[in-house]
Protein backbone atom coordinates (compact mmCIF):
# COMPACT_ATOMS: atom_id res chain seq x y z
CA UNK A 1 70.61 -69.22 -0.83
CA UNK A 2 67.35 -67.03 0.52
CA UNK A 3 68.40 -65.12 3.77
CA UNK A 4 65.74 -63.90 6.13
CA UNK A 5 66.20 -60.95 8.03
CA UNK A 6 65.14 -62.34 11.60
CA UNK A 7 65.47 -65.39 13.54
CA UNK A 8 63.95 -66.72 16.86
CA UNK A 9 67.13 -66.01 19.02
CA UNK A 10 67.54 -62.47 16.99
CA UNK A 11 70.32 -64.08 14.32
CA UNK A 12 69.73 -64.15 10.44
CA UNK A 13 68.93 -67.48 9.50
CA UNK A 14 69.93 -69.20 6.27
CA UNK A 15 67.58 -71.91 4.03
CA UNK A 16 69.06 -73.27 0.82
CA UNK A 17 66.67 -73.43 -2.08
CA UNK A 18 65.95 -77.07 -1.44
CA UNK A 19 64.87 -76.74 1.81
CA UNK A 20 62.67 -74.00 1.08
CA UNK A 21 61.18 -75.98 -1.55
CA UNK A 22 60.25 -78.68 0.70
CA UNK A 23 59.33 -76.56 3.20
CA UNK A 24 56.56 -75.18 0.50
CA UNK A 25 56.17 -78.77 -0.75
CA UNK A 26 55.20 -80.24 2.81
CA UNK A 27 52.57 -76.63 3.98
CA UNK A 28 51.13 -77.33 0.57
CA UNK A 29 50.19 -81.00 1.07
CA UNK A 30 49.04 -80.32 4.63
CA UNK A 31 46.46 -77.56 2.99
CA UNK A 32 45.28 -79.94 1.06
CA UNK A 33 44.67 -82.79 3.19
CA UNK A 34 42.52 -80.56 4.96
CA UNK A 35 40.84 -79.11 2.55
CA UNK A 36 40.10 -82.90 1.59
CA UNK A 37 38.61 -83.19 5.07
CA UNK A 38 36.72 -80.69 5.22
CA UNK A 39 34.95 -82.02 1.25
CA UNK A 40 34.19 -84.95 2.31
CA UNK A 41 32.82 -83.99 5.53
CA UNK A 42 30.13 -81.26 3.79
CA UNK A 43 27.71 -84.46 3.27
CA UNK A 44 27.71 -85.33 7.01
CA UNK A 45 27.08 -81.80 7.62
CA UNK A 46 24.04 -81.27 4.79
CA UNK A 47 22.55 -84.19 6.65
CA UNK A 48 22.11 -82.50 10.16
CA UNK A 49 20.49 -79.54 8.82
CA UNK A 50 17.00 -79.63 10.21
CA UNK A 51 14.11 -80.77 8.34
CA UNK A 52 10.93 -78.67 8.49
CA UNK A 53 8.00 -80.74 9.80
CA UNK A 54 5.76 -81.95 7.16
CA UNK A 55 2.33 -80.59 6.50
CA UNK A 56 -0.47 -82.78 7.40
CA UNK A 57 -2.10 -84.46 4.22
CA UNK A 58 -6.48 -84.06 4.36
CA UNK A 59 -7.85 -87.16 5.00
CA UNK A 60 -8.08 -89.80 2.61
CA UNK A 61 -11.68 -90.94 1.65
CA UNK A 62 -12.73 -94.67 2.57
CA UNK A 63 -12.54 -96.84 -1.17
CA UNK A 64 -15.46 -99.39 -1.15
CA UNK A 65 -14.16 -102.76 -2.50
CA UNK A 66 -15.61 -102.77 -6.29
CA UNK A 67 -18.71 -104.63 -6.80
CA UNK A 68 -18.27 -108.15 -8.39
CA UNK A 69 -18.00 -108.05 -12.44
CA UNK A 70 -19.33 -110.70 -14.06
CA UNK A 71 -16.38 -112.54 -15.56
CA UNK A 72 -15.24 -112.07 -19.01
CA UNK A 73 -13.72 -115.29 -21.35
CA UNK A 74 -11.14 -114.56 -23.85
CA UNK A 75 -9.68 -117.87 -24.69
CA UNK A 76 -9.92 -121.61 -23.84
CA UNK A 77 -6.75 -123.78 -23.94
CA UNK A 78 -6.67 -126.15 -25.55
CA UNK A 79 -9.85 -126.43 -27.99
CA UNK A 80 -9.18 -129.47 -28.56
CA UNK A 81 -8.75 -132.08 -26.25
CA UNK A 82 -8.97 -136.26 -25.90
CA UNK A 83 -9.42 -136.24 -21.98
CA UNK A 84 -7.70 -139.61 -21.41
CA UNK A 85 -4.32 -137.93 -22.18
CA UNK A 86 -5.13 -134.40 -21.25
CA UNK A 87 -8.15 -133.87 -18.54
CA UNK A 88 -7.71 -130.16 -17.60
CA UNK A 89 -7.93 -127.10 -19.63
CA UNK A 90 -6.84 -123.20 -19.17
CA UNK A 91 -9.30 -120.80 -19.29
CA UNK A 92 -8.21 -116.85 -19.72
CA UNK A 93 -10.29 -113.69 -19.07
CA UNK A 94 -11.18 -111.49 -16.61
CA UNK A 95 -12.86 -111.19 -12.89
CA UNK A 96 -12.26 -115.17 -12.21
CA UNK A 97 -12.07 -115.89 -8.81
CA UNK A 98 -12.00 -119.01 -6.72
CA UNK A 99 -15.44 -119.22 -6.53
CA UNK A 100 -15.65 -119.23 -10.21
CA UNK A 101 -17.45 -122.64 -11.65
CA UNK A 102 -17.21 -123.77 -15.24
CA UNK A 103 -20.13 -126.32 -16.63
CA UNK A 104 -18.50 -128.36 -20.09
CA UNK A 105 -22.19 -128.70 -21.73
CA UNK A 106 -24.25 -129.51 -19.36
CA UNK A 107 -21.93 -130.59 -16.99
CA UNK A 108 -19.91 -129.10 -13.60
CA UNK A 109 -15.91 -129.19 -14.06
CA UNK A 110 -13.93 -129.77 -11.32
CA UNK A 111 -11.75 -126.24 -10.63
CA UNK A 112 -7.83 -127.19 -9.77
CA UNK A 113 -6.47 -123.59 -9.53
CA UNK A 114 -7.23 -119.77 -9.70
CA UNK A 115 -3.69 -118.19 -9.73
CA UNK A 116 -5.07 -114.47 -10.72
CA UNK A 117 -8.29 -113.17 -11.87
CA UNK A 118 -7.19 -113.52 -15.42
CA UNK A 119 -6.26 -117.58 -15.39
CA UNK A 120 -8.57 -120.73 -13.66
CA UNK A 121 -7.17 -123.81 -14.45
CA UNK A 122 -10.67 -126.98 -14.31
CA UNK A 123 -10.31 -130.50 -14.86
CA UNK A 124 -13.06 -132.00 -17.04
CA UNK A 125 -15.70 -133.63 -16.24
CA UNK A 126 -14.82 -137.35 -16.47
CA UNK A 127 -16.48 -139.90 -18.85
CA UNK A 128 -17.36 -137.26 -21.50
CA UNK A 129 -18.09 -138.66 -25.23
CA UNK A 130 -16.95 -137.58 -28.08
CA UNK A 131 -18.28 -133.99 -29.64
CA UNK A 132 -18.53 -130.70 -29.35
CA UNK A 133 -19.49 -129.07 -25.94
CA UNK A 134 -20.17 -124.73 -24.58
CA UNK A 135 -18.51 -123.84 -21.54
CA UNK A 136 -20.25 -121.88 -19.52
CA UNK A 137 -18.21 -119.36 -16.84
CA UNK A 138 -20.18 -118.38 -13.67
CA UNK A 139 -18.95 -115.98 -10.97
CA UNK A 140 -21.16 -114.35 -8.37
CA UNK A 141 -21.54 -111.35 -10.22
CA UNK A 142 -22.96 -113.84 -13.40
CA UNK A 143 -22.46 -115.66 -16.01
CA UNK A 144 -20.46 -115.81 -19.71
CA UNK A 145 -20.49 -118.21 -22.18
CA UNK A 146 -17.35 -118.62 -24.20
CA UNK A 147 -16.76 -117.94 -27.44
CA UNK A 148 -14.59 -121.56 -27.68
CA UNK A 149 -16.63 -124.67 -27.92
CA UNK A 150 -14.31 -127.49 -26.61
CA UNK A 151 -13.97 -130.09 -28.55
CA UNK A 152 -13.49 -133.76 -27.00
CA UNK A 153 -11.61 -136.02 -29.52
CA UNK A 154 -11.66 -139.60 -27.97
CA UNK A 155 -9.17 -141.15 -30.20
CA UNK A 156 -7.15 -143.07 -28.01
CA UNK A 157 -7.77 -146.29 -29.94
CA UNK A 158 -5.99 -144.77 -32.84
CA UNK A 159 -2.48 -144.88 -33.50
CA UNK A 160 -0.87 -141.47 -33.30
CA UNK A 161 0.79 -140.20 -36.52
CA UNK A 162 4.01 -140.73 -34.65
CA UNK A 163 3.64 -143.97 -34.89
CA UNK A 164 2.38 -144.10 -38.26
CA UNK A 165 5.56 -142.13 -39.18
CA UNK A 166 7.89 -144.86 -36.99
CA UNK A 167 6.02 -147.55 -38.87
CA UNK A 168 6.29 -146.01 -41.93
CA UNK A 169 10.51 -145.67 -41.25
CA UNK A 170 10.92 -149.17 -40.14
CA UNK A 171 9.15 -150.58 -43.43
CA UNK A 172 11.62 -148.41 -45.66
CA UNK A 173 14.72 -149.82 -43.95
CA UNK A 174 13.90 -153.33 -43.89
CA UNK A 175 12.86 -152.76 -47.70
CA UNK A 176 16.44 -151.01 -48.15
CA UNK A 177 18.06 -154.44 -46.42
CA UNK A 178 16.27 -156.46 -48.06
CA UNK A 179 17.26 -155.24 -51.55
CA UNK A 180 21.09 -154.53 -49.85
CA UNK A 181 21.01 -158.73 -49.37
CA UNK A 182 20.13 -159.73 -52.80
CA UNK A 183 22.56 -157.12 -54.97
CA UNK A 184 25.66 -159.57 -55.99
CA UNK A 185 29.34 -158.27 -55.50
CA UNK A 186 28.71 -157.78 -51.39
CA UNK A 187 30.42 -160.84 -49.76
């Protein structure tokens, strides 16, 4: 038992141990509640500080849109080509733009697609014989020729090796039944 030596109406009151225990308990969880308040609230505060007004940047200087480059060829895909199964080709470099043309030999392709400055996809020019052709990359800025020469393989009346390999399959089995049918003991 703790005894204190005054009391509201002038009497000695009397706390057990427990009580004052809880009594200590409960003060101390109220002290920190609020010093959990007051944590989480610093944030909020730090934000309404005032911010000093910026300084004003110098002016920036006009750009000029760069003058046209004449465009660059790094690679033409595919090299090889029969245009009955595949008419278009891929052309990568540099400074393409839609107003890019491409001439296969002596001849304009058709452009299909300029999806950056780096890709223009053309569709050749139709009818074209057998060989090897230049292509020839004009912008307004000039003209490149590229280092690839496509070359136009018309071999569509040939049978693919695919088929040569199918062929070539279906003769073994039948020569593997055939030899299956005439060994005695099978019934």
């Amino acid at each position: 038992m703790v005894r204190f030596a005054t009391s509201v109406a002038g009497a000695p009151d009397v706390f057990s141990d427990r009580e004052l225990m809880t009594a200590i308990r409960i003060a101390a969880g109220g002290l920190l509640t609020l010093l959990a308040l007051g944590f989480t609230a610093l944030p909020a505060l730090a934000g309404t500080r005032p911010v000093p007004a910026p300084k004003p940047l110098p002016p920036v200087a006009v750009q000029h849109a760069p003058a046209a480059r004449a465009p660059e060829v790094f690679q033409v895909n595919p090299t090889k080509v029969n245009p009955a199964l595949q008419p278009n080709i891929m052309i990568i470099g540099q400074f393409l733009t839609p107003s890019t043309t491409v001439q296969v030999g002596t001849r304009p392709a058709t452009t299909i697609q300029v999806p950056d400055p780096n890709h223009i996809l053309v569709k050749l020019p139709d009818n074209l014989s057998g060989g090897t052709y230049p292509i020839q990359v004009t912008n307004e800025a000039g003209s490149v020729m590229a280092t690839d020469s496509l070359v136009v393989d018309n071999a569509g009346d040939q049978p693919s090796t695919l088929t040569y390999l199918i062929g070539g399959g279906f003769l073994g089995f039948l020569a593997l039944v055939m030899r299956l049918a005439r060994t005695p003991g099978f019934s």
